[in-house]
PDB file of N, CA and C in Angstrom:
ATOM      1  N   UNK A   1     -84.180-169.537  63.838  1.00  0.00           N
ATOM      2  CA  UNK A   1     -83.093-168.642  63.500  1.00  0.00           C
ATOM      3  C   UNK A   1     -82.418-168.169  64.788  1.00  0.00           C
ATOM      4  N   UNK A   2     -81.230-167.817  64.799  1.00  0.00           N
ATOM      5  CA  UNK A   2     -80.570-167.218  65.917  1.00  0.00           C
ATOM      6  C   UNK A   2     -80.747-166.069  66.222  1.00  0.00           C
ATOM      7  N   UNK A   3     -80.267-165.712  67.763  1.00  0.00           N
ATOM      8  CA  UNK A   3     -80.703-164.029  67.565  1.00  0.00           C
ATOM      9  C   UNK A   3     -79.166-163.024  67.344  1.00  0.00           C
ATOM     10  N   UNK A   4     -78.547-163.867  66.664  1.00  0.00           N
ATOM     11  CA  UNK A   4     -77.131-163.405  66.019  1.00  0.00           C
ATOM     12  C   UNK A   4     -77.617-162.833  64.619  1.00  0.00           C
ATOM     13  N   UNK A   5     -78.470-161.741  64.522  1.00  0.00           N
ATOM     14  CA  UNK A   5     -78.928-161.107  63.086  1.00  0.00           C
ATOM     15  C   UNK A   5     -77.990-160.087  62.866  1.00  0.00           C
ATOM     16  N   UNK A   6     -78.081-159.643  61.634  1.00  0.00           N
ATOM     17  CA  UNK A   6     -77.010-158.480  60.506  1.00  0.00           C
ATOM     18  C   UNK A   6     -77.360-157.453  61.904  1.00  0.00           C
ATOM     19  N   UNK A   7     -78.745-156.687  61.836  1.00  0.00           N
ATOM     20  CA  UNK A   7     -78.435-155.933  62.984  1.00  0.00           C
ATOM     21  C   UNK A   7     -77.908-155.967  64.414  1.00  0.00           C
ATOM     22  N   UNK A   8     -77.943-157.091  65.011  1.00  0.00           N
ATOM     23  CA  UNK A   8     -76.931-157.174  66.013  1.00  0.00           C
ATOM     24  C   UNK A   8     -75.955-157.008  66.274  1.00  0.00           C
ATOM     25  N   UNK A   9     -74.862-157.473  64.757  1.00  0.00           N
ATOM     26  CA  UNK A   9     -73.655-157.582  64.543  1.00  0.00           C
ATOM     27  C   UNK A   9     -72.950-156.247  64.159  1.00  0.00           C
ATOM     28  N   UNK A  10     -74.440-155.455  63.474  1.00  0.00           N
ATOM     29  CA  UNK A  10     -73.600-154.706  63.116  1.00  0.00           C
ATOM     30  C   UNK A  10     -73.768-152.984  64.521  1.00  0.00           C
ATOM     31  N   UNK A  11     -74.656-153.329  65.325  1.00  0.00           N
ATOM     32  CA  UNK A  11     -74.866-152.941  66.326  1.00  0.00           C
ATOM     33  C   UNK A  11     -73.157-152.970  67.372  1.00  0.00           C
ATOM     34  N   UNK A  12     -73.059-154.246  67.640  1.00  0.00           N
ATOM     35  CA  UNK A  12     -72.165-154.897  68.321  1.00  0.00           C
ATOM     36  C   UNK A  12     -70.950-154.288  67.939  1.00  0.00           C
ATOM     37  N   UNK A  13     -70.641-154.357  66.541  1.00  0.00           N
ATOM     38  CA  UNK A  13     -69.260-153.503  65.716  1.00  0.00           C
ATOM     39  C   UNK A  13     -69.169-151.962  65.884  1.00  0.00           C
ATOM     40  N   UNK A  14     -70.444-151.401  65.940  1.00  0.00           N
ATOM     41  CA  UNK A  14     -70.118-150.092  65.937  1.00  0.00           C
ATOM     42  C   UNK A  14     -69.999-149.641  67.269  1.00  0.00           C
ATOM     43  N   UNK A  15     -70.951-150.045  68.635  1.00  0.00           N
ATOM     44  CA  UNK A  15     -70.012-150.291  69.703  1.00  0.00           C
ATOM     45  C   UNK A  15     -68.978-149.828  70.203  1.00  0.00           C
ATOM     46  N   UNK A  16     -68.645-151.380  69.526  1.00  0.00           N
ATOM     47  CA  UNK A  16     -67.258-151.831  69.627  1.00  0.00           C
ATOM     48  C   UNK A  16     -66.093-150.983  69.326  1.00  0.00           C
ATOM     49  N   UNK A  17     -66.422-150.633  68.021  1.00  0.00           N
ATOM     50  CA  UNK A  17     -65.256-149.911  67.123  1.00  0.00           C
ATOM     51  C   UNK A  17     -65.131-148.363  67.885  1.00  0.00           C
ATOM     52  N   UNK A  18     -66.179-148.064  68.743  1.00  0.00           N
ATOM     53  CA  UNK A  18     -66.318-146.500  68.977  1.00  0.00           C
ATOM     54  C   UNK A  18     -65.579-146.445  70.685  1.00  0.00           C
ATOM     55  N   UNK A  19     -65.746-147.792  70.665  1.00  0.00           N
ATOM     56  CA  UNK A  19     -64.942-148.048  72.615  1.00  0.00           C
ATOM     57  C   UNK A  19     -63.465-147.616  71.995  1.00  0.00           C
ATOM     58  N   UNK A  20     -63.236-149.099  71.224  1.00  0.00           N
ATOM     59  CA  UNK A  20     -61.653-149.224  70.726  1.00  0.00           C
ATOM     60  C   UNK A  20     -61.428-147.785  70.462  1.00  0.00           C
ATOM     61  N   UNK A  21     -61.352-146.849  69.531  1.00  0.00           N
ATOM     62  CA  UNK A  21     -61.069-145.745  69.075  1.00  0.00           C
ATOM     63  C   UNK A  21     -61.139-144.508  70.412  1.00  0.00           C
ATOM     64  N   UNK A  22     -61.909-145.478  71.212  1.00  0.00           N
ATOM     65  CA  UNK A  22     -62.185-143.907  72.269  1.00  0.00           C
ATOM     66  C   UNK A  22     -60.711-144.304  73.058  1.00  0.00           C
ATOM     67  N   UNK A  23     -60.759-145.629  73.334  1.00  0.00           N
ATOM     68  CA  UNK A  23     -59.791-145.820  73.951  1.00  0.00           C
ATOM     69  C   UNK A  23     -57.932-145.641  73.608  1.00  0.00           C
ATOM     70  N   UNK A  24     -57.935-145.596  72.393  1.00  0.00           N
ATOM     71  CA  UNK A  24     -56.936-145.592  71.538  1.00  0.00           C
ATOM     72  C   UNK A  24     -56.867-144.061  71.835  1.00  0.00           C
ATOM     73  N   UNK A  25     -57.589-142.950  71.688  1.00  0.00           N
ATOM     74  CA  UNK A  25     -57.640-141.575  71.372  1.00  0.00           C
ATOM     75  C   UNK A  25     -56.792-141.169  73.273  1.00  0.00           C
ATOM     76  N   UNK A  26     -57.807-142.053  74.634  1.00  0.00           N
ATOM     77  CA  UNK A  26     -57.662-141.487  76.051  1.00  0.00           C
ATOM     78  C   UNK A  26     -56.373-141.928  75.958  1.00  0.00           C
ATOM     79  N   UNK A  27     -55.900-143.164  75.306  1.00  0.00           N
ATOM     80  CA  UNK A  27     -54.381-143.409  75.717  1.00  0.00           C
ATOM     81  C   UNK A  27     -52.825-142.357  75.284  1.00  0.00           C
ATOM     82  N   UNK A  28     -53.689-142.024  74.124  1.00  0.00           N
ATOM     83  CA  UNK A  28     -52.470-141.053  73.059  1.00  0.00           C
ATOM     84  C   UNK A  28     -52.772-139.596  74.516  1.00  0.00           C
ATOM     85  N   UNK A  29     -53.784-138.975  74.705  1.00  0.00           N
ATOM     86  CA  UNK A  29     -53.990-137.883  75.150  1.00  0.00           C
ATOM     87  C   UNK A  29     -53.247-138.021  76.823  1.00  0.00           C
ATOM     88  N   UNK A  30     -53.437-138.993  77.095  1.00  0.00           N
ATOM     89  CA  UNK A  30     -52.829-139.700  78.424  1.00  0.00           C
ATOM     90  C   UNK A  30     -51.522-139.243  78.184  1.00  0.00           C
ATOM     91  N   UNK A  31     -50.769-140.041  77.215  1.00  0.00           N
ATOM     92  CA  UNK A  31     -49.190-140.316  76.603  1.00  0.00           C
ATOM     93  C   UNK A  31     -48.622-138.419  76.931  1.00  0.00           C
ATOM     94  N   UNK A  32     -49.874-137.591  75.425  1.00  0.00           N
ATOM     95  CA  UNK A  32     -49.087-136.592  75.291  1.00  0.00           C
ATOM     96  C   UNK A  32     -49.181-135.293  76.752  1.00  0.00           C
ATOM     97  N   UNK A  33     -49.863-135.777  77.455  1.00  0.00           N
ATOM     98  CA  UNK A  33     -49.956-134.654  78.910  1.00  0.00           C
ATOM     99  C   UNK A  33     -49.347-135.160  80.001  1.00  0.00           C
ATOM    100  N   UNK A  34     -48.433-136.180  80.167  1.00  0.00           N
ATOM    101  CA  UNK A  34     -47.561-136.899  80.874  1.00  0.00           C
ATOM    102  C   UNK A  34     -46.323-135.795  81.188  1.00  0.00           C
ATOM    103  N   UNK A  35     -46.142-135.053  82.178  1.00  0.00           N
ATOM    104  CA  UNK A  35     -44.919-133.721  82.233  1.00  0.00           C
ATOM    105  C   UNK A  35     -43.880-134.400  82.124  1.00  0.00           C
ATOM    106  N   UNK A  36     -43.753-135.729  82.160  1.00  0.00           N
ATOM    107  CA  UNK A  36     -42.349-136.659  81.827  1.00  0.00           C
ATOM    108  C   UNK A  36     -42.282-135.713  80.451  1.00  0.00           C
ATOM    109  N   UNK A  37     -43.136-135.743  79.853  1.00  0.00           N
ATOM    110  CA  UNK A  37     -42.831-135.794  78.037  1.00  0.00           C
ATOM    111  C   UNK A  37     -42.510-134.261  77.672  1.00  0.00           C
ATOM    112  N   UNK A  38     -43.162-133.072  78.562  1.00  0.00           N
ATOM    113  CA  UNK A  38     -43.126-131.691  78.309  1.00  0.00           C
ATOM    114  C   UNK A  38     -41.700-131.445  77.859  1.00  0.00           C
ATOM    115  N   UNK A  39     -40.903-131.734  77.914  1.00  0.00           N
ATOM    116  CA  UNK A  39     -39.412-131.086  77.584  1.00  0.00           C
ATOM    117  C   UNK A  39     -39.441-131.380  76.216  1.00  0.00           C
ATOM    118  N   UNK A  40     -39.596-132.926  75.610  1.00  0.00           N
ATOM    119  CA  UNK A  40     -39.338-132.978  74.167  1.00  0.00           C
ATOM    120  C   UNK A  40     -40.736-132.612  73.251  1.00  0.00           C
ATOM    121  N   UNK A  41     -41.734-131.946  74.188  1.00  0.00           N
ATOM    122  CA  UNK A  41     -42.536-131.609  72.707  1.00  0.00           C
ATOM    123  C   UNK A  41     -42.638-129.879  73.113  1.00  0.00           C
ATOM    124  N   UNK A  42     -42.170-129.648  73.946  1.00  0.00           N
ATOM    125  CA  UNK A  42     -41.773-127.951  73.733  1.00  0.00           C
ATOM    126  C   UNK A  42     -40.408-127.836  72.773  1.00  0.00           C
ATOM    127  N   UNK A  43     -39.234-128.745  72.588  1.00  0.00           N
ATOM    128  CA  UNK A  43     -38.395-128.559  71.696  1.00  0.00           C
ATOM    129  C   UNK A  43     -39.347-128.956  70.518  1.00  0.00           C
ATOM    130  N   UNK A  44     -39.975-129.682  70.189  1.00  0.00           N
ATOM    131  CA  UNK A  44     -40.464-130.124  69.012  1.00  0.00           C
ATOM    132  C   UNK A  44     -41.397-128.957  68.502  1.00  0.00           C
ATOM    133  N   UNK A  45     -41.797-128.350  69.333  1.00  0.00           N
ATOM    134  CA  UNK A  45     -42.520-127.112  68.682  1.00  0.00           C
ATOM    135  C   UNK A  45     -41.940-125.993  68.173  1.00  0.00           C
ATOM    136  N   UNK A  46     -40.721-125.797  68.838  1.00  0.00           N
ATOM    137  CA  UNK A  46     -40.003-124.754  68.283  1.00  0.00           C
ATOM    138  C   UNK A  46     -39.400-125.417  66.947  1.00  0.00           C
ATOM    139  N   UNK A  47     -39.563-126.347  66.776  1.00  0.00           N
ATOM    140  CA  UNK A  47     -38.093-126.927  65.315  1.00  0.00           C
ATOM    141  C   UNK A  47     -38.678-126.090  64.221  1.00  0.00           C
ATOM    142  N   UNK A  48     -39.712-125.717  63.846  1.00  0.00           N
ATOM    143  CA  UNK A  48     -40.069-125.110  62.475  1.00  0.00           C
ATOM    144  C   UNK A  48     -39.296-123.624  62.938  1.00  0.00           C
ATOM    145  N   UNK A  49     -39.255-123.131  64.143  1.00  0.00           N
ATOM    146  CA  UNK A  49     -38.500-122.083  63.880  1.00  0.00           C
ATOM    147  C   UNK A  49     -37.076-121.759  63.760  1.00  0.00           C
ATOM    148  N   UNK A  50     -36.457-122.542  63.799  1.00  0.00           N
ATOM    149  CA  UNK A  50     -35.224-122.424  63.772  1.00  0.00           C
ATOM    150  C   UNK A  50     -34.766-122.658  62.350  1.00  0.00           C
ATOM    151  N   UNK A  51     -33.668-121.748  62.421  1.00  0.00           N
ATOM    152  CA  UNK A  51     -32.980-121.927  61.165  1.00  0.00           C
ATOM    153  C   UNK A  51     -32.056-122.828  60.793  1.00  0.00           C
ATOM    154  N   UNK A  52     -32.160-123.166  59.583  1.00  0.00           N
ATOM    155  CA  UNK A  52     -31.210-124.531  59.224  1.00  0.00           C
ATOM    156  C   UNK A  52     -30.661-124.278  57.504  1.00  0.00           C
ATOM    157  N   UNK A  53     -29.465-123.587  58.355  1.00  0.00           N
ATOM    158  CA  UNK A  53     -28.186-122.942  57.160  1.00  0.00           C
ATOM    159  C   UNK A  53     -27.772-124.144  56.849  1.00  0.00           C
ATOM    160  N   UNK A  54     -27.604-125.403  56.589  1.00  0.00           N
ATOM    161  CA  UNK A  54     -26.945-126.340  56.102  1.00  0.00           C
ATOM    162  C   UNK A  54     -27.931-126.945  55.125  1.00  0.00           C
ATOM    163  N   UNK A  55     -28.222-126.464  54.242  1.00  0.00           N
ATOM    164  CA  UNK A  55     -29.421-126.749  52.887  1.00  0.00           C
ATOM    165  C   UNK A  55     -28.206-127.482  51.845  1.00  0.00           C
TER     166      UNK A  55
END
């Protein structure tokens, strides 16, 4: 038999899946603390407060 068993694989996947996701998560957190970006998500925070008379 190989030593490619259910637990290996599924060893190997969870891993795997927990790198991918970590890495997916450092890139977004990377993205949103970039001071390039500070101008449009300080406007984006205020939008719920503003009023919008044209209903």
């Amino acid at each position: 038999m190989s030593g490619l068993d259910y637990e290996a694989v599924a060893a190997f996947a969870q891993q795997g899946g927990t790198l991918y996701f970590g890495l997916i998560f450092l890139g977004g957190l990377i993205y949103a603390l970039r001071p390039r970006h500070k101008a449009d998500f300080d406007r984006l925070a205020k939008l719920p407060l503003e009023d919008d008379d044209h209903v």
